[in-house]
N, C-alpha and C. Protein backbone atom coordinates (compact mmCIF):
# COMPACT_ATOMS: atom_id res chain seq x y z
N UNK A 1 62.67 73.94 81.84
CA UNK A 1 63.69 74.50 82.73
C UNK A 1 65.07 73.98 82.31
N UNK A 2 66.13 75.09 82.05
CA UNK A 2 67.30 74.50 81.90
C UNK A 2 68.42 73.76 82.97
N UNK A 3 69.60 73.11 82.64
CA UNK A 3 70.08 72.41 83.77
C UNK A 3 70.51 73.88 84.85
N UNK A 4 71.34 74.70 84.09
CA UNK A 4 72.14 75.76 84.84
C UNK A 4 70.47 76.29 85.99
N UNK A 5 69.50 76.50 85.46
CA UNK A 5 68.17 76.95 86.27
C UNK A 5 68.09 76.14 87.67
N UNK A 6 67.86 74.76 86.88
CA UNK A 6 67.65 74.00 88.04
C UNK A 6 68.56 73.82 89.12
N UNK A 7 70.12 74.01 88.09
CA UNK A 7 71.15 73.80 89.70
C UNK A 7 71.42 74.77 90.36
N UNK A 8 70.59 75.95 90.11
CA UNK A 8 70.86 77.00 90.73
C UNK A 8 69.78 77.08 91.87
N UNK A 9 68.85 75.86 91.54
CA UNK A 9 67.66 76.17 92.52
C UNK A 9 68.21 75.02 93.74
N UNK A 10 69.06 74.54 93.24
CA UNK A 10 69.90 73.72 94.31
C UNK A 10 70.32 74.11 95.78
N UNK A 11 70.12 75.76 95.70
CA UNK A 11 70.96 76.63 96.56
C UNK A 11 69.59 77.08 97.63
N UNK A 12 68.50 75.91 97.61
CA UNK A 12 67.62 75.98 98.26
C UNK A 12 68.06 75.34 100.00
N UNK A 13 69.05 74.41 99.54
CA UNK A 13 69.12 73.20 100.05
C UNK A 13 70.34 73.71 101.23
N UNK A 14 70.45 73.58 102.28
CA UNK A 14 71.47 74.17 102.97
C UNK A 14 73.27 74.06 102.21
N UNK A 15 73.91 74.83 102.33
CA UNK A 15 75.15 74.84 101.94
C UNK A 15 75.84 73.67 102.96
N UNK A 16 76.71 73.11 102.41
CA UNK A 16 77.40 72.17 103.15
C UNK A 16 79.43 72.72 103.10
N UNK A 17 79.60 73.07 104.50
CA UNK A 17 80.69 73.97 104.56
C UNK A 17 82.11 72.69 104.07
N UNK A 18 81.78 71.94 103.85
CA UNK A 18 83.05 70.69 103.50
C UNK A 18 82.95 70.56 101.96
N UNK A 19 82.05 70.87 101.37
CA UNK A 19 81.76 70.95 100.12
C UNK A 19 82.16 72.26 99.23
N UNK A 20 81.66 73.45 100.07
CA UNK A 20 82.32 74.89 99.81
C UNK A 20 83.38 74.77 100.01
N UNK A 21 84.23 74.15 101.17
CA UNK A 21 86.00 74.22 101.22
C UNK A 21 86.57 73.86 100.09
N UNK A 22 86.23 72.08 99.46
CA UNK A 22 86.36 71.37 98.81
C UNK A 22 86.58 72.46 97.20
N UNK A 23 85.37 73.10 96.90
CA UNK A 23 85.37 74.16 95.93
C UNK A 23 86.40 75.43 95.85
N UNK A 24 86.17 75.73 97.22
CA UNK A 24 87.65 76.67 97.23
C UNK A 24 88.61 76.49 96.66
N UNK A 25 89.18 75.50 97.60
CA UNK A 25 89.84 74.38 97.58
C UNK A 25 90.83 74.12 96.08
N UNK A 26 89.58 73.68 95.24
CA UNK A 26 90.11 73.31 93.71
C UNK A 26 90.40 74.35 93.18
N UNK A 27 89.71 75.47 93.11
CA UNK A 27 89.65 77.03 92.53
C UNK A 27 90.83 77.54 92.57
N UNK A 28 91.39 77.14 94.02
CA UNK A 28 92.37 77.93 94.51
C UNK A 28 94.17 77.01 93.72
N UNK A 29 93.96 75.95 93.95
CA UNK A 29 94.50 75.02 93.01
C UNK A 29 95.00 75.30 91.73
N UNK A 30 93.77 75.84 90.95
CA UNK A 30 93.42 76.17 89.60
C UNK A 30 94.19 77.72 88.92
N UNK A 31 93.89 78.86 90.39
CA UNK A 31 94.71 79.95 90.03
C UNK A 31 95.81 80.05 89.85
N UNK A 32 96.12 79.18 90.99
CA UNK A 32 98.19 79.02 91.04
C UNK A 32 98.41 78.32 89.99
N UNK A 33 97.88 77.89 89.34
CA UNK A 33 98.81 76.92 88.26
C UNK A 33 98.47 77.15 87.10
N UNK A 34 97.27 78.15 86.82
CA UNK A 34 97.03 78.85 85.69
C UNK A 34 96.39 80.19 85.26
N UNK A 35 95.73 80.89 86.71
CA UNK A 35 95.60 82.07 86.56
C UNK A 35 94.42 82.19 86.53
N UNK A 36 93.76 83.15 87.04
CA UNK A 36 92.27 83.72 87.06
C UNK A 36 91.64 83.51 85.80
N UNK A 37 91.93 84.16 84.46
CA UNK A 37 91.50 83.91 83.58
C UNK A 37 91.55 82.47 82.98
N UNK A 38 92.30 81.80 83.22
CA UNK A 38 91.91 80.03 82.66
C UNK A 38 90.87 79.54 84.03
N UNK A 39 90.45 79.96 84.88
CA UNK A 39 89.65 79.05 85.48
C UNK A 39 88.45 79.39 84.90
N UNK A 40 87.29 78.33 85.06
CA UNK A 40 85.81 77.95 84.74
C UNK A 40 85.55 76.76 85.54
N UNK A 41 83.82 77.11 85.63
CA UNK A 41 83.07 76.53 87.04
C UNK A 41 83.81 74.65 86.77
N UNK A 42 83.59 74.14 85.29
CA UNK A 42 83.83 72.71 84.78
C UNK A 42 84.88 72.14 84.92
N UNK A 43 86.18 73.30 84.93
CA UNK A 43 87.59 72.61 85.35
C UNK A 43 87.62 72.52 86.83
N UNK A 44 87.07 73.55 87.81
CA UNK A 44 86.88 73.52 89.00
C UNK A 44 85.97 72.21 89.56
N UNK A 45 85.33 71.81 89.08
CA UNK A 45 83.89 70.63 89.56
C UNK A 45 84.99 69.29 89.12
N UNK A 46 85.36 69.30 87.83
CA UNK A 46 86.63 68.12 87.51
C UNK A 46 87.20 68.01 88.79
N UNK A 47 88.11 69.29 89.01
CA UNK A 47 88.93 68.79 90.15
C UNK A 47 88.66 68.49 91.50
N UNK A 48 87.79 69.01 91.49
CA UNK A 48 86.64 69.01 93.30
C UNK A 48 86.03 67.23 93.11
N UNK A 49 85.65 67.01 91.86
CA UNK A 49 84.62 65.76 91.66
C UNK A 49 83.73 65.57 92.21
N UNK A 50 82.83 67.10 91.82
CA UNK A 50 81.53 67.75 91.98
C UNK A 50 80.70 67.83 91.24
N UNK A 51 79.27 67.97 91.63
CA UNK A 51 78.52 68.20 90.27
C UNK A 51 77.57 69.90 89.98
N UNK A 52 77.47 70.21 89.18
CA UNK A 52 76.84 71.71 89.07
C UNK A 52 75.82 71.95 90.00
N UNK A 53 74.94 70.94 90.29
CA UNK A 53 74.19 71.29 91.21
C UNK A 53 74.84 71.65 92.53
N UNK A 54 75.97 71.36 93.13
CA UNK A 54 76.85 71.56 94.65
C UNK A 54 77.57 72.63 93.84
N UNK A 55 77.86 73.38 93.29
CA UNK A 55 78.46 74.62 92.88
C UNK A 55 77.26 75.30 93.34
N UNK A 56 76.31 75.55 92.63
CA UNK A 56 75.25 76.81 92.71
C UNK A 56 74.65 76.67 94.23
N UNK A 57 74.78 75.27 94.68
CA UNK A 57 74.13 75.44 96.28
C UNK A 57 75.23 76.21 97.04
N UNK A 58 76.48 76.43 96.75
CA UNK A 58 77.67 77.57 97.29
C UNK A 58 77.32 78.82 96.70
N UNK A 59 77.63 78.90 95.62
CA UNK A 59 77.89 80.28 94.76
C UNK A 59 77.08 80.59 93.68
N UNK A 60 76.83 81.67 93.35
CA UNK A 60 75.81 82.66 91.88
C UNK A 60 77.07 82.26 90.77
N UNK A 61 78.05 82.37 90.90
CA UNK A 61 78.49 82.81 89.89
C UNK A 61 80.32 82.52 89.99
N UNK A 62 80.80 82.35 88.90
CA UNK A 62 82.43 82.41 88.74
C UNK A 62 83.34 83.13 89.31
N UNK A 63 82.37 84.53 89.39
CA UNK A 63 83.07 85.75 90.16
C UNK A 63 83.00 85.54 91.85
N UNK A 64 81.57 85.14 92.28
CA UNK A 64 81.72 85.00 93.52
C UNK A 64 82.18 84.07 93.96
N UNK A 65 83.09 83.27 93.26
CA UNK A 65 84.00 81.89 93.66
C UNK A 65 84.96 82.75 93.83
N UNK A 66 86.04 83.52 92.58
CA UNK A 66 87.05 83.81 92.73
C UNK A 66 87.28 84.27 93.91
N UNK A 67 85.53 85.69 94.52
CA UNK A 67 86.19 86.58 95.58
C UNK A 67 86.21 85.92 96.65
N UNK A 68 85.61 84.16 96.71
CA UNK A 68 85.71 83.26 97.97
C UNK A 68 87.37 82.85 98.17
N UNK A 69 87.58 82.66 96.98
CA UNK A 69 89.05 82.12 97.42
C UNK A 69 90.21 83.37 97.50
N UNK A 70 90.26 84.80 97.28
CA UNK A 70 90.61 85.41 97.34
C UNK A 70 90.80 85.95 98.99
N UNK A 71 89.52 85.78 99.59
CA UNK A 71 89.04 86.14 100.71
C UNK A 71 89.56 85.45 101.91
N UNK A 72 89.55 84.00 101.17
CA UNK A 72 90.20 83.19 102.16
C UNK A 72 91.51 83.35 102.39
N UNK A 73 92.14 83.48 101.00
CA UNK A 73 93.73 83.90 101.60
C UNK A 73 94.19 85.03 102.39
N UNK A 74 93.46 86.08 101.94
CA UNK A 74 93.38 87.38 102.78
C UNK A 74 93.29 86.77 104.26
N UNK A 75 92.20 86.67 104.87
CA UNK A 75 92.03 86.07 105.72
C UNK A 75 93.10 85.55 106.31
N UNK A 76 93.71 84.39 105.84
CA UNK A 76 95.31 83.71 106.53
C UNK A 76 95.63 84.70 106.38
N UNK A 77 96.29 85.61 105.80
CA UNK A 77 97.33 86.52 106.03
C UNK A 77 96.98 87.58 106.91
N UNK A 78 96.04 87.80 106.81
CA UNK A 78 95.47 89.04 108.17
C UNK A 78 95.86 88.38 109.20
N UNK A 79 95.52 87.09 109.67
CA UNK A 79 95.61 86.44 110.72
C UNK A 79 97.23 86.21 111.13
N UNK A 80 98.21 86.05 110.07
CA UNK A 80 99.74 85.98 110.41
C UNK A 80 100.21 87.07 110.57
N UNK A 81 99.24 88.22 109.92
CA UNK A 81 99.89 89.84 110.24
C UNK A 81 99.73 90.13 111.78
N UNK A 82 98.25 89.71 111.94
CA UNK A 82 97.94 90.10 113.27
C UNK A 82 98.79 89.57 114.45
N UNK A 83 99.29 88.04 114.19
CA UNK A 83 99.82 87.73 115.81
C UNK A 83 101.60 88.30 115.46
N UNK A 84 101.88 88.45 114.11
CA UNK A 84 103.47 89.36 114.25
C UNK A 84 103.08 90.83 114.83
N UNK A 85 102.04 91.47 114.82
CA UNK A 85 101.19 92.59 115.26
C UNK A 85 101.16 92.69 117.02
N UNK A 86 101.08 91.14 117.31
CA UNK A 86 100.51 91.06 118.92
C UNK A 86 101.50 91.37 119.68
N UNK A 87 102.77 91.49 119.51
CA UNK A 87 103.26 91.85 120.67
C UNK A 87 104.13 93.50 121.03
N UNK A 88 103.48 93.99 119.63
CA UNK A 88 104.25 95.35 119.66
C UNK A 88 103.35 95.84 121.01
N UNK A 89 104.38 97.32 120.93
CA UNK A 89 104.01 98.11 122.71
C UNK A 89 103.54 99.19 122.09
N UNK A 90 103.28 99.05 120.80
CA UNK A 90 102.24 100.70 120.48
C UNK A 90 101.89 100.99 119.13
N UNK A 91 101.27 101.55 118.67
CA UNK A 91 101.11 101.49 117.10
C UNK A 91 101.97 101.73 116.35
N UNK A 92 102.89 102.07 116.45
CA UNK A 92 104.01 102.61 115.41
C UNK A 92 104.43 101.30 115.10
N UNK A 93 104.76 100.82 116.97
CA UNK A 93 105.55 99.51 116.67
C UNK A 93 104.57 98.02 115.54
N UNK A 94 103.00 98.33 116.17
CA UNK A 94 102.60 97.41 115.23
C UNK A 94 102.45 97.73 113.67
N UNK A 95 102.81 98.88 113.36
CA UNK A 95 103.07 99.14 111.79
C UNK A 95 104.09 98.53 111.31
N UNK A 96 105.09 98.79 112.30
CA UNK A 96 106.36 98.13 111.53
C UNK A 96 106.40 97.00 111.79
N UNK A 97 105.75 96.31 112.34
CA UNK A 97 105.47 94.69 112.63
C UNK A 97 104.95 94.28 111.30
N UNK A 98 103.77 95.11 111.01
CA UNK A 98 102.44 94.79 109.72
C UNK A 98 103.31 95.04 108.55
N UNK A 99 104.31 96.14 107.86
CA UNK A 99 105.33 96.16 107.22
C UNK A 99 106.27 94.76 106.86
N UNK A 100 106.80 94.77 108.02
CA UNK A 100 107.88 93.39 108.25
C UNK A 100 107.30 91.85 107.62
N UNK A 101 106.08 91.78 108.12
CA UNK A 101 105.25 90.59 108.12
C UNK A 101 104.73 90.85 106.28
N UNK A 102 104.48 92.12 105.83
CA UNK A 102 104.23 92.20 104.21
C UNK A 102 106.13 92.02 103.38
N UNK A 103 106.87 92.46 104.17
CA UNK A 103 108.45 92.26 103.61
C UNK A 103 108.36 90.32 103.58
N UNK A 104 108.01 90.04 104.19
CA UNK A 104 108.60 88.46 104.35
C UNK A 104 107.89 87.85 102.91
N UNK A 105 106.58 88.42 101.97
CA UNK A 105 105.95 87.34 100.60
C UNK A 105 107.60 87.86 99.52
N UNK A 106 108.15 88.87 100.12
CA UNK A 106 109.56 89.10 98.97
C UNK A 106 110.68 88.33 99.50
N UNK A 107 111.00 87.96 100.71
CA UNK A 107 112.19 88.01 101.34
C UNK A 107 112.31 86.56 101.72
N UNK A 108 111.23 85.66 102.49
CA UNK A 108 111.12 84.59 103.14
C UNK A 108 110.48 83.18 102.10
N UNK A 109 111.44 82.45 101.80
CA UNK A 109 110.97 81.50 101.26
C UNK A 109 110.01 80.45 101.34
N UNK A 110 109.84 80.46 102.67
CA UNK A 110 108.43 79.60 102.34
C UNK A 110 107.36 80.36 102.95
N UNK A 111 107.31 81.97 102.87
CA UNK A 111 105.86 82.25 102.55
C UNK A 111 105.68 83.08 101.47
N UNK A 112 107.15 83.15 100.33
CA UNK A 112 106.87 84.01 99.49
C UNK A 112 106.54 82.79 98.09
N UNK A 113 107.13 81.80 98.35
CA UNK A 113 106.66 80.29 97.61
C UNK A 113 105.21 80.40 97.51
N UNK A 114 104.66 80.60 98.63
CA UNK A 114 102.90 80.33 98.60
C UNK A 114 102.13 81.20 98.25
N UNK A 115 102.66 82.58 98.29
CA UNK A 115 101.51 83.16 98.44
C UNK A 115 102.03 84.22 96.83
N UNK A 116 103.02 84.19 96.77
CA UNK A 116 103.67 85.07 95.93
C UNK A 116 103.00 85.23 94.61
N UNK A 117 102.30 84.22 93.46
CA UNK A 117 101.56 83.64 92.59
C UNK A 117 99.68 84.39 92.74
N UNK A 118 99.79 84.37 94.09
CA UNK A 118 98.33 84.40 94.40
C UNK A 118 97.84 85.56 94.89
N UNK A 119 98.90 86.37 95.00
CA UNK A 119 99.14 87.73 95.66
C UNK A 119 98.82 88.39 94.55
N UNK A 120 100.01 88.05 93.26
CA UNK A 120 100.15 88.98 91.81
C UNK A 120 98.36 88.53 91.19
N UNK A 121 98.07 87.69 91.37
CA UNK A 121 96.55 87.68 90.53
C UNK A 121 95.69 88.24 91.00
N UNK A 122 96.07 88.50 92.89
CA UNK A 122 94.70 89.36 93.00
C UNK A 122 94.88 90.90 92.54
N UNK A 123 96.89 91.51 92.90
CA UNK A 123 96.99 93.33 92.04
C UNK A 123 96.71 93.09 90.91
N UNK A 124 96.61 92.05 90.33
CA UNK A 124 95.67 92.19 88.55
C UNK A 124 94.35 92.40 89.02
N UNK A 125 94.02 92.03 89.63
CA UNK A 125 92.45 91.76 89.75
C UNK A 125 91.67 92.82 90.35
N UNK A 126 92.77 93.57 90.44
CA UNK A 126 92.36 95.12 91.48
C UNK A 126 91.74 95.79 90.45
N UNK A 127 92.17 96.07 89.20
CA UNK A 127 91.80 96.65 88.07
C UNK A 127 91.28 95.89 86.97
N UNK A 128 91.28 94.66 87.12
CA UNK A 128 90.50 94.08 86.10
C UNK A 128 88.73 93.89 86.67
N UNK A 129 88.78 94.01 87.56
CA UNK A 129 87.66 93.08 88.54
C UNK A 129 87.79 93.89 90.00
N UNK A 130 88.00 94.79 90.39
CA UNK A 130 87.94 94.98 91.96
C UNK A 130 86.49 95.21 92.83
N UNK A 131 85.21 94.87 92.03
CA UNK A 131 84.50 94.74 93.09
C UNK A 131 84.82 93.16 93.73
N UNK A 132 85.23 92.42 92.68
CA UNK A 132 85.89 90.83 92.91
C UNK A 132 86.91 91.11 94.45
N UNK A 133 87.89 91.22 94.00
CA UNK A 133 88.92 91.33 95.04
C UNK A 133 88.92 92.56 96.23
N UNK A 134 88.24 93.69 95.99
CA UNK A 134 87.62 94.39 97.46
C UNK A 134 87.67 94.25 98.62
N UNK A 135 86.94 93.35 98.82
CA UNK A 135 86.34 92.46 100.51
C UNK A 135 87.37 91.44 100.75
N UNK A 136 88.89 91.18 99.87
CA UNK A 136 90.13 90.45 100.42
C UNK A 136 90.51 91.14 100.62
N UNK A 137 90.82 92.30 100.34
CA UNK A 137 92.09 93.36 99.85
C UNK A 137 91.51 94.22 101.12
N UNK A 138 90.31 94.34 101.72
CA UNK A 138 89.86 95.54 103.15
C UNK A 138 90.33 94.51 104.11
N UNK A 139 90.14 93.02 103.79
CA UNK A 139 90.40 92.15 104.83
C UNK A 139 92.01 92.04 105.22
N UNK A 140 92.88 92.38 104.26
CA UNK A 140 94.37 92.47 104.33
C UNK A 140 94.69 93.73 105.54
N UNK A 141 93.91 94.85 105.09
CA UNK A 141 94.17 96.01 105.48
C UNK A 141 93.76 96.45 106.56
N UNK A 142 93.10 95.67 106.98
CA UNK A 142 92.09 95.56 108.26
C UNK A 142 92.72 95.98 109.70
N UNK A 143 94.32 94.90 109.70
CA UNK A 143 94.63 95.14 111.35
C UNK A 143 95.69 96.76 110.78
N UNK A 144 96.47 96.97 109.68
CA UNK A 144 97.12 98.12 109.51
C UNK A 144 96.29 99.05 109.58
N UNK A 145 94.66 99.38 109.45
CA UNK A 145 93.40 100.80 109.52
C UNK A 145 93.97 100.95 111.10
N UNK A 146 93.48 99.49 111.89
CA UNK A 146 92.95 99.57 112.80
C UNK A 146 94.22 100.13 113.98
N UNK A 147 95.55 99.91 113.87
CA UNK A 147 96.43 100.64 114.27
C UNK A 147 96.85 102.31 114.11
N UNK A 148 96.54 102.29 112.83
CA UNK A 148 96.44 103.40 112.28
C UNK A 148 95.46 104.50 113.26
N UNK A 149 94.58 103.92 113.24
CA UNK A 149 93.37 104.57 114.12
C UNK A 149 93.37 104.61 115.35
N UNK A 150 94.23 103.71 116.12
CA UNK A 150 94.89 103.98 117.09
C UNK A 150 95.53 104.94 117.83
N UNK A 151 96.38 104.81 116.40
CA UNK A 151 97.88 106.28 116.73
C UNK A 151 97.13 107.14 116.87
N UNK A 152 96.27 107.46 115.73
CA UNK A 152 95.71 108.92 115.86
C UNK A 152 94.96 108.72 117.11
N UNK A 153 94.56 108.47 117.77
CA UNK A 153 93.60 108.87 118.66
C UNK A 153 94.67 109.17 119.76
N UNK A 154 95.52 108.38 120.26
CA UNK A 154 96.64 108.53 121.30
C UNK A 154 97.98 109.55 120.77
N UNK A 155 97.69 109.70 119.68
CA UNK A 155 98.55 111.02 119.51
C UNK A 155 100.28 110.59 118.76
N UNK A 156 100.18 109.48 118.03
CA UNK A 156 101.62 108.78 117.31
C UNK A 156 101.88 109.16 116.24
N UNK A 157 100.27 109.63 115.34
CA UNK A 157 100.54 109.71 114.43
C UNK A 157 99.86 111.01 114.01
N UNK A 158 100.16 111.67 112.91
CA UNK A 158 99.82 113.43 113.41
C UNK A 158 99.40 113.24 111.57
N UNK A 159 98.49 113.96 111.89
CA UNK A 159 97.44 114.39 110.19
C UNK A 159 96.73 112.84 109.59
N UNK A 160 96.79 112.12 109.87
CA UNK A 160 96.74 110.75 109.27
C UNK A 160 95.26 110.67 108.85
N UNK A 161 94.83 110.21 107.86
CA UNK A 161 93.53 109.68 107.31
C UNK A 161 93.87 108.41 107.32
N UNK A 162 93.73 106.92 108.29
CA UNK A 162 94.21 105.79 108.57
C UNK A 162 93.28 105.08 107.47
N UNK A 163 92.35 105.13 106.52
CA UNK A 163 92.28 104.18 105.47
C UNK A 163 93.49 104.78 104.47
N UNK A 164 93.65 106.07 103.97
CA UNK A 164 94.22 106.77 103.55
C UNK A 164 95.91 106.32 103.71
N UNK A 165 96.35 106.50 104.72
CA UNK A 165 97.58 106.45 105.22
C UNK A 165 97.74 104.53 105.04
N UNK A 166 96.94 104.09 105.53
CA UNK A 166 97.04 102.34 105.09
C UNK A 166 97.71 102.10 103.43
N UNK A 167 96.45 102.62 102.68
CA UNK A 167 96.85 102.51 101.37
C UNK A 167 98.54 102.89 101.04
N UNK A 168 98.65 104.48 101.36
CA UNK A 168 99.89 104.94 100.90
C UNK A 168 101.48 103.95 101.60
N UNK A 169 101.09 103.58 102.48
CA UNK A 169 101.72 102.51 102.77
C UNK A 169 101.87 101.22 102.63
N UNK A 170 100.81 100.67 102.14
CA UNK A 170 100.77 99.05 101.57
C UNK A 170 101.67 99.70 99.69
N UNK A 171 101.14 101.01 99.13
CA UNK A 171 101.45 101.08 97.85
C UNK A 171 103.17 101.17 97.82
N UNK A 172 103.50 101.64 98.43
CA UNK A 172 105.08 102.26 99.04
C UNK A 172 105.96 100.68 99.30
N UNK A 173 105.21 99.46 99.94
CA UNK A 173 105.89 98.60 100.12
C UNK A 173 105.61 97.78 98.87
N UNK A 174 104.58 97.18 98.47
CA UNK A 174 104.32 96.54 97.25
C UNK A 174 105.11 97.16 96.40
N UNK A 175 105.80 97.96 96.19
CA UNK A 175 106.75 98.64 94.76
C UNK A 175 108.11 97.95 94.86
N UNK A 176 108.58 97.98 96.15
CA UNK A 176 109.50 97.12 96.59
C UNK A 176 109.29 95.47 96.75
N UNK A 177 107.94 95.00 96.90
CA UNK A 177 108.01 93.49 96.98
C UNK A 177 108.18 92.80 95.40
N UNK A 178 107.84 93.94 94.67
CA UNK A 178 107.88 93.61 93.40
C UNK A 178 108.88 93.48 92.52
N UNK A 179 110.06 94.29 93.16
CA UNK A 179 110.89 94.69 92.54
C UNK A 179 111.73 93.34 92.53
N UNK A 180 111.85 93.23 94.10
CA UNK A 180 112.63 91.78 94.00
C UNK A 180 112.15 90.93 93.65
N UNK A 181 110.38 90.83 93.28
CA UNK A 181 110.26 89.27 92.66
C UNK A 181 110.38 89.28 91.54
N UNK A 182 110.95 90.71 90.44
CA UNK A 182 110.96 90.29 89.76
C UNK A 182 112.87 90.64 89.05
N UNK A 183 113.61 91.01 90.08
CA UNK A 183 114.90 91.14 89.80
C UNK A 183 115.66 89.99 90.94
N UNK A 184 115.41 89.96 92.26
CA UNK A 184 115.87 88.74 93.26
C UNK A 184 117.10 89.55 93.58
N UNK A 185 117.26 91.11 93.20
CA UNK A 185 118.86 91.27 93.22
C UNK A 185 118.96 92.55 94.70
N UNK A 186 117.60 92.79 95.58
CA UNK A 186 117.72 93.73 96.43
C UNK A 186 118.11 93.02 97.98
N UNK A 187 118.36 94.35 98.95
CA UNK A 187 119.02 93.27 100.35
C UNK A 187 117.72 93.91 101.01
N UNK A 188 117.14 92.61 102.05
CA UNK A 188 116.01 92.90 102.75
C UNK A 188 116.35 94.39 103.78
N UNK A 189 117.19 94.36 104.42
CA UNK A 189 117.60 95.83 105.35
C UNK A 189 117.92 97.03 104.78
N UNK A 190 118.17 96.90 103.20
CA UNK A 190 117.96 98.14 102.74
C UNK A 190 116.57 98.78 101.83
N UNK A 191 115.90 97.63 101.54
CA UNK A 191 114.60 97.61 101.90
C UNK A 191 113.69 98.32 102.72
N UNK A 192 114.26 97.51 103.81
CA UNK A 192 112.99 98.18 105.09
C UNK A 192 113.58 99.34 105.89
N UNK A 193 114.28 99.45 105.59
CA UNK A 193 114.71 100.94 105.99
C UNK A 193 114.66 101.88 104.99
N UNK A 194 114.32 101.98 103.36
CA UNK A 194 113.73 102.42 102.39
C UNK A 194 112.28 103.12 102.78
N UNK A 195 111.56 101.62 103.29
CA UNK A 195 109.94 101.60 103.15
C UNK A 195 109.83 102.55 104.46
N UNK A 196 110.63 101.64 105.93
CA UNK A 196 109.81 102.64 106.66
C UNK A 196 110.37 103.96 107.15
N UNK A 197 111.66 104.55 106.30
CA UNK A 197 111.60 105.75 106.76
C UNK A 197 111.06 106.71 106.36
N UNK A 198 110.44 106.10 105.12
CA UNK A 198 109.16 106.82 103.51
C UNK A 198 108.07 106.44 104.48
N UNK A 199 107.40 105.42 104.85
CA UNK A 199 105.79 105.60 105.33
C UNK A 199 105.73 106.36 107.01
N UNK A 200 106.62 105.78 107.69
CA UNK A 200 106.95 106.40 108.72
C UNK A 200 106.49 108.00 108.95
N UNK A 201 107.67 108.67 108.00
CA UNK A 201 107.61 109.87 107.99
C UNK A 201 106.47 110.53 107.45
N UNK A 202 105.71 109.77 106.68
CA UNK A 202 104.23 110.52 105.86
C UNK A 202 102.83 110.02 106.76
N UNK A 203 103.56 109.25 108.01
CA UNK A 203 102.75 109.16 109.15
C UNK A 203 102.70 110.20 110.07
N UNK A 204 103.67 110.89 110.60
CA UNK A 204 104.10 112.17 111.04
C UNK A 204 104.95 111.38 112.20
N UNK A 205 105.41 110.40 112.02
CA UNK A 205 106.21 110.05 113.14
C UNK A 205 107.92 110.96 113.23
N UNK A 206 107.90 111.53 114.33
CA UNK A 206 109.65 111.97 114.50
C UNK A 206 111.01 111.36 113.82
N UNK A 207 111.41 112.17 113.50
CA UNK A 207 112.80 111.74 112.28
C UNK A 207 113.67 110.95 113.67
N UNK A 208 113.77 111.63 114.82
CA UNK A 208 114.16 110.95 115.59
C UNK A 208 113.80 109.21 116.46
N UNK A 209 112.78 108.92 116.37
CA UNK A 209 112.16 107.96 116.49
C UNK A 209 111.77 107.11 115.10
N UNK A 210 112.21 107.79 114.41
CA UNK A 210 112.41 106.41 112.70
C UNK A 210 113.64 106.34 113.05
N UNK A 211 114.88 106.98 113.43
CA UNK A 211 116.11 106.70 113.09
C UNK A 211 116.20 105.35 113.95
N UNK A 212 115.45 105.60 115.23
CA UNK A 212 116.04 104.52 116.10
C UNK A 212 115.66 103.11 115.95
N UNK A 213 114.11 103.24 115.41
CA UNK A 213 113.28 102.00 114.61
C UNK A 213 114.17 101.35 113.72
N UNK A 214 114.68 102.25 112.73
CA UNK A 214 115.65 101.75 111.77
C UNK A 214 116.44 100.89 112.18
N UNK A 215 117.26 101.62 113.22
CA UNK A 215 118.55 101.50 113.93
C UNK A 215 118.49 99.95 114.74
N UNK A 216 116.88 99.50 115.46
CA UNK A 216 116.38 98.35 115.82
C UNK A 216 116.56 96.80 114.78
């Protein structure tokens, strides 16, 4: 029996959730400072100061590490979308909440510091790897469906396919988050009055009721 066999039979043994963090943890470490493609299970276990056998009792494989730590960040950020989300008075309003809260990884310095690095490896990873990054990337999109699906039912938003309409709107703002990270030379209010009078309107919301959103 080889070692990789045996430490895979490791994964007999209950998972220990301080040990999986710990793995994240380093992985996640590892991307920001060098990128999806330089990580491997051995630089990850170095930095954790783990041994192969506590890898395979977490994870199959390299890939299902990445989509752990991918997942996890998703995760935080769903969760910061959602409570800038909590206090709108209707779906429109929590779109442009969920918008605003995706404007701040271009605009706001200490959450475009953190996440900004980790963001660009997973839109690589969309096409290099997206059964990898998938199940972060639905988890991002999660509270914007679920508004989406809202409107339509109460009547905000007119023709909408809300996975559909999610996408065309996360794609519409990401063109712009990009732009400034990689020029620094755009103004956030002409920005978001760019993005949402473009997704807005391909929501079927009233030209009159974007103007005033804007105008907010």
């Amino acid at each position: 029996m080889d070692d990789v066999t045996a430490a895979k039979r490791g994964r007999r043994l209950d998972p220990d959730p301080r040990v999986r963090a710990a793995i994240v943890s380093a992985a996640t470490k590892v991307i920001r400072a060098e990128g999806v493609r330089s990580l491997s299970v051995a630089q990850v276990l170095t930095r954790a100061e783990l041994g192969t056998r506590a890898f395979y009792r977490h994870f199959d494989s390299k890939d299902e590490l990445v989509a752990a730590v991918f997942l996890d960040m998703a995760r935080e950020e769903s969760a910061r979308l959602k409570r800038r989300m909590s206090a709108a008075a209707d779906p429109v309003a929590a779109v442009v909440a969920w918008i605003d809260g995706r404007l701040d990884l271009a605009f706001e310095d200490g959450i475009k510091s953190d996440l900004r690095e980790m963001s660009l490896e997973a839109q690589s990873q969309m096409f290099a790897a997206p059964e990898v990054i998938g199940p972060a990337y639905a988890e991002m999109m999660t509270p914007l469906v679920e508004q989406l699906e809202r409107g339509v039912q109460i009547g905000c938003f007119v023709g909408v396919d809300p996975a559909a309409g999610a996408l065309s709107v996360q794609g519409a703002l990401w063109a712009r988050v990009e732009r400034q990270w990689a020029t620094g030379d755009c103004d956030r209010d002409d920005v978001r009055r760019s993005v949402l009078q473009f997704c807005l309107r391909g929501l079927g919301v009233a030209s009159e009721s974007i103007d005033a959103i804007v105008r907010r």
